[in-house]
Protein backbone atom coordinates (compact mmCIF):
# COMPACT_ATOMS: atom_id res chain seq x y z
CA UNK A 1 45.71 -102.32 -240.28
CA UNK A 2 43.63 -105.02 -239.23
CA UNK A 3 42.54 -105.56 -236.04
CA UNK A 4 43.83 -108.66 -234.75
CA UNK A 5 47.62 -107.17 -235.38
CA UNK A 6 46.76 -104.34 -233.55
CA UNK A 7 46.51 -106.29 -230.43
CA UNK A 8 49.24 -108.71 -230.83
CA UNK A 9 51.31 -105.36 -230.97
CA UNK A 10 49.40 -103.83 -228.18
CA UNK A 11 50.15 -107.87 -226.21
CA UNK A 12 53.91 -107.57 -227.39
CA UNK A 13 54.43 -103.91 -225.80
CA UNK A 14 52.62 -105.09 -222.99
CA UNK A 15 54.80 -107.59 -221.82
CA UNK A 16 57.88 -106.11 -222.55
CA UNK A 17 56.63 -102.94 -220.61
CA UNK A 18 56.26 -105.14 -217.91
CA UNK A 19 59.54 -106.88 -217.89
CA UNK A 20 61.29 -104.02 -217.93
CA UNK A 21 59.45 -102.77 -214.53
CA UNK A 22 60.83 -106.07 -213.20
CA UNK A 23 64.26 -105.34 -214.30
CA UNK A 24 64.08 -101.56 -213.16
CA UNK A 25 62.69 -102.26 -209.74
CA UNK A 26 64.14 -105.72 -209.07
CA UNK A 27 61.14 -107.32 -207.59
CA UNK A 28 60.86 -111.63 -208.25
CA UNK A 29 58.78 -112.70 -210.88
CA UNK A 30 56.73 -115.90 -210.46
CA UNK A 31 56.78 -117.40 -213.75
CA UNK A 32 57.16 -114.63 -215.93
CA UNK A 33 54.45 -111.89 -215.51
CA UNK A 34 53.76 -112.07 -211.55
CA UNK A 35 55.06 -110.39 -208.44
CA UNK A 36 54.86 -113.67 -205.86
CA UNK A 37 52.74 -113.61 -202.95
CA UNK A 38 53.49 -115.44 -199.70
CA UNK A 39 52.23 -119.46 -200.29
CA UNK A 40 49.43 -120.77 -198.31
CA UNK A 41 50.77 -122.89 -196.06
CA UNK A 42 48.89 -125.94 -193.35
CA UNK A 43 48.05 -122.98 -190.84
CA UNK A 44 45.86 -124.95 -188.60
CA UNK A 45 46.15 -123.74 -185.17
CA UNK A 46 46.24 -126.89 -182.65
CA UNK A 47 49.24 -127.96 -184.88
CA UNK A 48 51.30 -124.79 -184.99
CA UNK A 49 50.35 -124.64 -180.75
CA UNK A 50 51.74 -128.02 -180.33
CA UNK A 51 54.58 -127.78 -182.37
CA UNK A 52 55.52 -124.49 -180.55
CA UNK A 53 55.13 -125.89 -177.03
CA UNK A 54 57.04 -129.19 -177.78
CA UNK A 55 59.85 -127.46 -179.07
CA UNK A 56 59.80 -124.52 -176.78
CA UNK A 57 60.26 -127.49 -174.07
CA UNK A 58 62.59 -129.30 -175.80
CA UNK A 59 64.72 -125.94 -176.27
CA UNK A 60 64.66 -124.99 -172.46
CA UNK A 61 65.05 -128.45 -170.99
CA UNK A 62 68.30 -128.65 -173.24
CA UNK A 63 69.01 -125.59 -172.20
CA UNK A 64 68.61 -125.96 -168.22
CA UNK A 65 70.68 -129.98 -168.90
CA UNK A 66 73.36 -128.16 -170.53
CA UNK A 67 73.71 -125.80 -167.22
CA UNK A 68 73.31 -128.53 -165.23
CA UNK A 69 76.07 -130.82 -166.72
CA UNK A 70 78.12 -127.43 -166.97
CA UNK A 71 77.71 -127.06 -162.63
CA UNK A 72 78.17 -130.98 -162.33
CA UNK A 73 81.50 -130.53 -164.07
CA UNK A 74 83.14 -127.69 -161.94
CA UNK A 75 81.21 -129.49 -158.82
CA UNK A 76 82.85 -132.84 -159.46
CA UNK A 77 86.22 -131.06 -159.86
CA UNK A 78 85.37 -129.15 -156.51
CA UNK A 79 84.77 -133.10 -154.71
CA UNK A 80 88.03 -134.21 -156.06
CA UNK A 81 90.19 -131.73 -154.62
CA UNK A 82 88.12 -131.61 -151.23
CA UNK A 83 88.17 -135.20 -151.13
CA UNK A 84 92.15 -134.80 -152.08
CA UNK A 85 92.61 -131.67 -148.97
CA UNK A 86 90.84 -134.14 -146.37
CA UNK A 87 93.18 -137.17 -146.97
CA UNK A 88 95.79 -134.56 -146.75
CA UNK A 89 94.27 -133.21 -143.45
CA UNK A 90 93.35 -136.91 -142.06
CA UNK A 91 97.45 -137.89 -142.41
CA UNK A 92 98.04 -134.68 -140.29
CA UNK A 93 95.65 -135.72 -137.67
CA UNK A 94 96.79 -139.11 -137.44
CA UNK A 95 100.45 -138.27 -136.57
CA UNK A 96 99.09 -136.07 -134.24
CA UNK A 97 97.12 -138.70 -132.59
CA UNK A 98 100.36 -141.21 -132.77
CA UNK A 99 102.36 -138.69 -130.95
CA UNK A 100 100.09 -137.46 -127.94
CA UNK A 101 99.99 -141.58 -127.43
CA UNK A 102 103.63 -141.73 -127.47
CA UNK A 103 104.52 -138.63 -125.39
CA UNK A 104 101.73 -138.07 -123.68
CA UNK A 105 99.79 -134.76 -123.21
CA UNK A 106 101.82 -131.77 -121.64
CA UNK A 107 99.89 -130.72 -119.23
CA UNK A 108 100.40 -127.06 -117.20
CA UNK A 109 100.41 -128.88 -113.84
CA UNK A 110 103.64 -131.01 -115.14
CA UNK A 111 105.44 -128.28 -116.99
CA UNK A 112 105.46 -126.65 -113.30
CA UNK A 113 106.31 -129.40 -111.18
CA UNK A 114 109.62 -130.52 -113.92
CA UNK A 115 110.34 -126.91 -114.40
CA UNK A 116 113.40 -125.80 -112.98
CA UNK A 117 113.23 -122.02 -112.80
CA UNK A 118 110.39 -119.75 -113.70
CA UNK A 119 112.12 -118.97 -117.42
CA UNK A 120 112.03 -123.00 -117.67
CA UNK A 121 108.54 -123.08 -116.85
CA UNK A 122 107.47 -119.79 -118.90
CA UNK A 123 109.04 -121.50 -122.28
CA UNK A 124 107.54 -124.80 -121.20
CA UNK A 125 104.36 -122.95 -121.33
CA UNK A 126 105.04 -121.39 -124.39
CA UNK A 127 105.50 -124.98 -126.37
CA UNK A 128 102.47 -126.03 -124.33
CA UNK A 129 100.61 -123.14 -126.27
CA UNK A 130 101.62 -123.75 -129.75
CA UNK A 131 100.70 -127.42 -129.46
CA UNK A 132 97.56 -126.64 -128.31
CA UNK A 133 97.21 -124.21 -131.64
CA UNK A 134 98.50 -126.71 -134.01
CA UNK A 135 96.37 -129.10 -132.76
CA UNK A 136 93.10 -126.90 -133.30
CA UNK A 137 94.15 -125.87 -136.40
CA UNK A 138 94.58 -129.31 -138.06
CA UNK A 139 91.36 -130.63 -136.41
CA UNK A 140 89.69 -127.90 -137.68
CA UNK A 141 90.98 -128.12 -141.02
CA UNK A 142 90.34 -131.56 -141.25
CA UNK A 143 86.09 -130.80 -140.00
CA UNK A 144 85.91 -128.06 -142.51
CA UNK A 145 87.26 -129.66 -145.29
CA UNK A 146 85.05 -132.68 -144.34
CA UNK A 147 81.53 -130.62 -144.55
CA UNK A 148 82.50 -128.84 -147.53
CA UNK A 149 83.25 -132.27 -149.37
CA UNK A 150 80.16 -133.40 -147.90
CA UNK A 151 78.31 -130.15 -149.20
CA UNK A 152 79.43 -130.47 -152.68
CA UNK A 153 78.79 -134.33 -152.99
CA UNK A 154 75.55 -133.32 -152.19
CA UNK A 155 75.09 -130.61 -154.57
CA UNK A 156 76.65 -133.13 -157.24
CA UNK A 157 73.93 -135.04 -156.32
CA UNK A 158 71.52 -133.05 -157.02
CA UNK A 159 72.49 -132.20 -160.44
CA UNK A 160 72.92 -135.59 -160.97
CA UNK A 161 68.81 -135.72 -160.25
CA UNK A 162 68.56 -132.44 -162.10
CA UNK A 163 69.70 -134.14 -164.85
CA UNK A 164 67.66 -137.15 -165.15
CA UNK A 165 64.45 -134.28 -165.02
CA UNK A 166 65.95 -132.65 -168.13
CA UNK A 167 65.87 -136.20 -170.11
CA UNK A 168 62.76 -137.06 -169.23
CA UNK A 169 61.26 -134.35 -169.97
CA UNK A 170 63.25 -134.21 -173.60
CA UNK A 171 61.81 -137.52 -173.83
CA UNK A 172 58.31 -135.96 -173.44
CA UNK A 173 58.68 -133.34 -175.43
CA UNK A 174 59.42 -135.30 -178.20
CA UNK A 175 57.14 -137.44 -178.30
CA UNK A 176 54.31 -134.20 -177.69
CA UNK A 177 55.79 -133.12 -180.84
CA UNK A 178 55.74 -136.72 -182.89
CA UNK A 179 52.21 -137.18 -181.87
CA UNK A 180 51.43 -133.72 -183.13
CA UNK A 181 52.77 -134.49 -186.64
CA UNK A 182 51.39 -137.69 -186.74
CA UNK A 183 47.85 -136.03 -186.29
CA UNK A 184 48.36 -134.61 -189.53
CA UNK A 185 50.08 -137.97 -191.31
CA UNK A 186 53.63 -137.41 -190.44
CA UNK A 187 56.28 -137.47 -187.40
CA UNK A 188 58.12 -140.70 -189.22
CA UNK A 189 61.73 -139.89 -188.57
CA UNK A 190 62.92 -139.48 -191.91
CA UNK A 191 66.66 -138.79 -193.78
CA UNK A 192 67.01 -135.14 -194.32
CA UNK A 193 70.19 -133.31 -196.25
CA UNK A 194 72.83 -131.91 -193.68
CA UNK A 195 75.59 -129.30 -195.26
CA UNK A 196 78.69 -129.92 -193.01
CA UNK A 197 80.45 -127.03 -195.03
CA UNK A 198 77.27 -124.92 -193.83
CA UNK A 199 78.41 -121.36 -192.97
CA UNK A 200 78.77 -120.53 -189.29
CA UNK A 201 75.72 -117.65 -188.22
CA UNK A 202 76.54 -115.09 -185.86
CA UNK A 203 74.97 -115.64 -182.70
CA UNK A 204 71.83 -113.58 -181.41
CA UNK A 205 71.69 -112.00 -178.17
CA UNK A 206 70.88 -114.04 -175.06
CA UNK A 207 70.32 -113.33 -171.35
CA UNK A 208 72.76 -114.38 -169.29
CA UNK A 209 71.52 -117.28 -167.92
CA UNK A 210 71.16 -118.57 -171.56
CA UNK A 211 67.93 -118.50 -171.91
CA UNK A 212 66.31 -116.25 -174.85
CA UNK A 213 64.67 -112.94 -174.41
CA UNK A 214 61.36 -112.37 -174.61
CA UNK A 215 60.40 -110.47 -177.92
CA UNK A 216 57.55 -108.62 -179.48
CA UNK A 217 56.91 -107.75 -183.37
CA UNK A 218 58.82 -104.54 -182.94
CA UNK A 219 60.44 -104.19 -186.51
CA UNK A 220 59.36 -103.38 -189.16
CA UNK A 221 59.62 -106.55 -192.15
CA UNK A 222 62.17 -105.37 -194.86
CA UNK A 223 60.49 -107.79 -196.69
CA UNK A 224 57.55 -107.34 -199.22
CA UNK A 225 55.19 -108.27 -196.73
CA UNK A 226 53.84 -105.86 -195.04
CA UNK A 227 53.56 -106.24 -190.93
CA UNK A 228 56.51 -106.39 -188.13
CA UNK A 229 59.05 -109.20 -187.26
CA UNK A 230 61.15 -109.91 -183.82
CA UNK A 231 64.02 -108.84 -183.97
CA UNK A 232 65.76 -112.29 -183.57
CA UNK A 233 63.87 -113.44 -187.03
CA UNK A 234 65.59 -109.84 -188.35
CA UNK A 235 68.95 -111.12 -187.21
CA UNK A 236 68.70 -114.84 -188.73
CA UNK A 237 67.03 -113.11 -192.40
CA UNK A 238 69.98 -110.63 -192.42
CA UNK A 239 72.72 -113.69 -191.70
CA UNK A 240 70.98 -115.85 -194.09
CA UNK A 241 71.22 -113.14 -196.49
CA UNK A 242 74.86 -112.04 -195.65
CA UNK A 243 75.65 -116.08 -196.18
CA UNK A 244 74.41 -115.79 -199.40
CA UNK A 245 70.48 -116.64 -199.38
CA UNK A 246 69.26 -113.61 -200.97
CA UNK A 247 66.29 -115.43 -203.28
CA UNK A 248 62.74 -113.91 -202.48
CA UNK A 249 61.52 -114.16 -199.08
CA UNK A 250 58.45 -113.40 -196.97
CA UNK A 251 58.30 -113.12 -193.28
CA UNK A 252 55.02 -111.67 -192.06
CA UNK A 253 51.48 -112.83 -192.90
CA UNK A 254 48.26 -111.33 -191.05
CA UNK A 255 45.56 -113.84 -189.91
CA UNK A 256 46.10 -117.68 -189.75
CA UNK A 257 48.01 -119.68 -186.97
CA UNK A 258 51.66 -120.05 -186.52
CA UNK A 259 54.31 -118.09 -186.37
CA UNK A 260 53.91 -115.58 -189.32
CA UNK A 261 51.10 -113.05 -187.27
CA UNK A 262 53.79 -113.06 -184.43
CA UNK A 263 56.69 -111.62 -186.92
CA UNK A 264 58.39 -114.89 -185.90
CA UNK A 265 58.42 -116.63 -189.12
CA UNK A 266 59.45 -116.66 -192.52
CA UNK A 267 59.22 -118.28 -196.08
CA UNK A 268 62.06 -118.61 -198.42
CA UNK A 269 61.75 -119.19 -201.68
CA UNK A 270 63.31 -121.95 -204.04
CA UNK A 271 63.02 -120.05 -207.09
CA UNK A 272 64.94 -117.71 -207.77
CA UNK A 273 61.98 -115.49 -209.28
CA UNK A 274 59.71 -115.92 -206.31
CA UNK A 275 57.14 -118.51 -205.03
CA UNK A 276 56.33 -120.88 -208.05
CA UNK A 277 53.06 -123.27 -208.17
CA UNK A 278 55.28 -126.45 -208.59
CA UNK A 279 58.14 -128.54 -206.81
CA UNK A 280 61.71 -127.52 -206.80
CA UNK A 281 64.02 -129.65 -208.63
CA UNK A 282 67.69 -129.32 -210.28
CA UNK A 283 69.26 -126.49 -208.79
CA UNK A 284 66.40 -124.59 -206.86
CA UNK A 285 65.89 -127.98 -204.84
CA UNK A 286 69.94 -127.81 -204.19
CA UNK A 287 69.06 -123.77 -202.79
CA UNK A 288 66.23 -125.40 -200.59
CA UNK A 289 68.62 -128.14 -199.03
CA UNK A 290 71.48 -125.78 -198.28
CA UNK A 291 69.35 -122.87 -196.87
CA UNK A 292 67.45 -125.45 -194.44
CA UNK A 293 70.74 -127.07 -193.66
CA UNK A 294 72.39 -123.47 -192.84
CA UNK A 295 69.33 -122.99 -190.26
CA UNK A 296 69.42 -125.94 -188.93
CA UNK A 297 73.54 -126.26 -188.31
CA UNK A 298 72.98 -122.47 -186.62
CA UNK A 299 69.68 -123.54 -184.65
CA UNK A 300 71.44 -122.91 -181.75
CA UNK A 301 72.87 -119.59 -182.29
CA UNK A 302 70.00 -118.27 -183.70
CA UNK A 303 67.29 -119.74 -181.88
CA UNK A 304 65.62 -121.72 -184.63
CA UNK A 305 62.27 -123.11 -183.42
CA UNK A 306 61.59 -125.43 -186.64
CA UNK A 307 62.24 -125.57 -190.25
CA UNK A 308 60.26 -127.22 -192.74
CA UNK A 309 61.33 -127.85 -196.42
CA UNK A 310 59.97 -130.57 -199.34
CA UNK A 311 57.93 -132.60 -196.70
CA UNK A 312 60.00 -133.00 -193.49
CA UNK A 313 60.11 -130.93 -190.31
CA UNK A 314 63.27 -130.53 -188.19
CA UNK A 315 63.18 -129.33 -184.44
CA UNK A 316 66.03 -129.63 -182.00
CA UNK A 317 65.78 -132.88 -180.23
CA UNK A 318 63.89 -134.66 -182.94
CA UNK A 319 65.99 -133.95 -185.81
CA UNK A 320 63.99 -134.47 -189.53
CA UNK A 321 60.52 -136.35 -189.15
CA UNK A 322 58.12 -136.51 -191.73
CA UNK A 323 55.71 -133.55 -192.88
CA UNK A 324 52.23 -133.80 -194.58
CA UNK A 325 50.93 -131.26 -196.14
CA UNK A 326 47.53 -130.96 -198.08
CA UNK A 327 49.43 -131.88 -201.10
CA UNK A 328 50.13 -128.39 -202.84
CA UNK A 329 53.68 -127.48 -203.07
CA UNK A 330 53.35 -124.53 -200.46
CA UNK A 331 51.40 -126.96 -197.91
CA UNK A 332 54.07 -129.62 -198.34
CA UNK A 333 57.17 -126.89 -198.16
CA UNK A 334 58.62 -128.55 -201.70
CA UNK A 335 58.43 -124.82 -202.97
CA UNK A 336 59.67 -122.99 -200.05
CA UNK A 337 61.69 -123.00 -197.09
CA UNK A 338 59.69 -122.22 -193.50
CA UNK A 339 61.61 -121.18 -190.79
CA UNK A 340 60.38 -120.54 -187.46
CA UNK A 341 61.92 -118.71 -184.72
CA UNK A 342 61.49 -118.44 -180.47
């Protein structure tokens, strides 16, 4: 048999030996002989910093404006019905006032002298008494419903100022994060797709001021990478996945910057098979837009730091900006979704 068939044959069994390990074991092809591996993404360190700070800020400042507006809300109400108790109060003194000018003030020296027996002058004394109590009461009614009103109008106040702090410092935070990505030729606000009909994530745990808990890579990635996630990125992969984005993904990378080494980041792919050299387009692209979109509509509920996908960045408070790459399909995000976590 000559020689040249022999291989062909030997070629043939070869890649159908293959393709059936894929089929037995599962694991994404890239192309059709490969087992992907994670895409080299623009890992430089200053950026990743700065994008984590500005969006860390922008997080907690919306955060600590949300409680504020939340305490300004039951405060106002709190002013209104003060306010409401000491007009009530001030009528009360007023008539009290009007009828001491009218009638005078009973004194104990003339309930004696126009008493006519001692029983006259004990009941006499008696009225004199509850007067004197009703009086007090209502005056101080009307004083301590007058500091409390003044109390919360000052605490209104102050969350009024707390307030303005939060904005400006979203303001700054923004633009920390803008002038990060235009370092690297982007931070353009830019049109990216929004799912309305995006499905609704379950929300990760939080500590009970709001804020979110401080987490280590403590969990092992179910992924093929091998390394540790938090487990707030385990909780967003596993509702992403229950939602119905099940195409390849890898979370943890050793070495570089970012969030990857922290177990607080993954990459999901377009392709079905895996991580392809090349844009997606047709239906993979359509995967990409709704699997950023689902992220990005459960930001909140999650705690989504950033996403990245086909050349635009999205963080709370900036929305989609521009993103530049080096020009490769993984450094651009047009082959793979990037999520990154708090």
């Amino acid at each position: 048999m000559p020689r040249t068939v022999t291989r062909r044959r030997w070629s043939v069994l070869l890649a159908a030996l293959l393709a059936a390990v894929v089929v037995a074991t599962g694991a994404p092809v890239t192309g059709a002989y490969a087992a992907p591996t994670a895409p080299k993404e623009n890992d430089e360190k200053k950026l990743r910093d700065n994008l984590e700070a500005a969006a860390k800020g922008q997080i907690e400042a919306q955060r600590l404006l949300d409680n504020s507006k939340k305490r300004a809300f039951r405060l106002n109400k709190e002013v209104n019905a003060l306010d409401t108790q000491v007009e009530v109060m001030r009528g009360q003194v007023g008539v009290m006032a009007v009828e001491s000018y009218r009638t005078g003030r009973l004194t104990t020296l003339s309930a004696l002298l126009n008493s006519a027996s001692p029983d006259d002058f004990l009941a006499r004394a008696g009225s004199l008494e509850v007067m004197a109590q009703r009086d007090a009461g209502a005056l101080r009614g009307y004083a301590d419903a007058h500091e409390a009103a003044t109390q919360a109008k000052a605490q209104l106040d102050a969350e009024i100022r707390e307030q303005q702090k939060q904005v400006a410092t979203l303001k700054k935070r923004k633009e920390d994060a803008e002038r990060a990505l235009r370092s690297i030729g982007g931070g353009v606000t830019s049109a990216g797709y929004i799912n309305p009909n995006s499905p609704a994530a379950k929300p990760a745990p939080r500590n009970s001021d709001g804020s979110w808990p401080s987490e280590s890579c403590s969990i092992d990635d179910p992924t093929p990478a091998s390394g540790c996630i938090t487990p707030r990125t385990l909780h967003a992969l596993r509702e992403a996945q229950s939602d119905g984005f099940k195409r390849y993904t890898s979370c943890h990378r050793s070495g570089g910057g970012g969030e990857h080494p922290k177990g607080r980041a993954c990459d999901f792919s377009a392709a079905a098979g895996g991580f392809q050299d090349k844009s997606a387009t047709g239906g993979d692209k359509t995967y990409g837009d709704n699997l950023a979109s689902y992220f990005i509509k459960n930001a909140n509920a999650l705690g989504v730091m950033y996403v990245i996908w086909y050349r635009r960045i999205w963080m709370p408070g900036t929305g989609w900006k521009s993103y530049s790459g080096a020009g490769s399909p993984a450094a651009d995000h047009t082959n793979h979704v990037h999520l990154s976590m708090l």
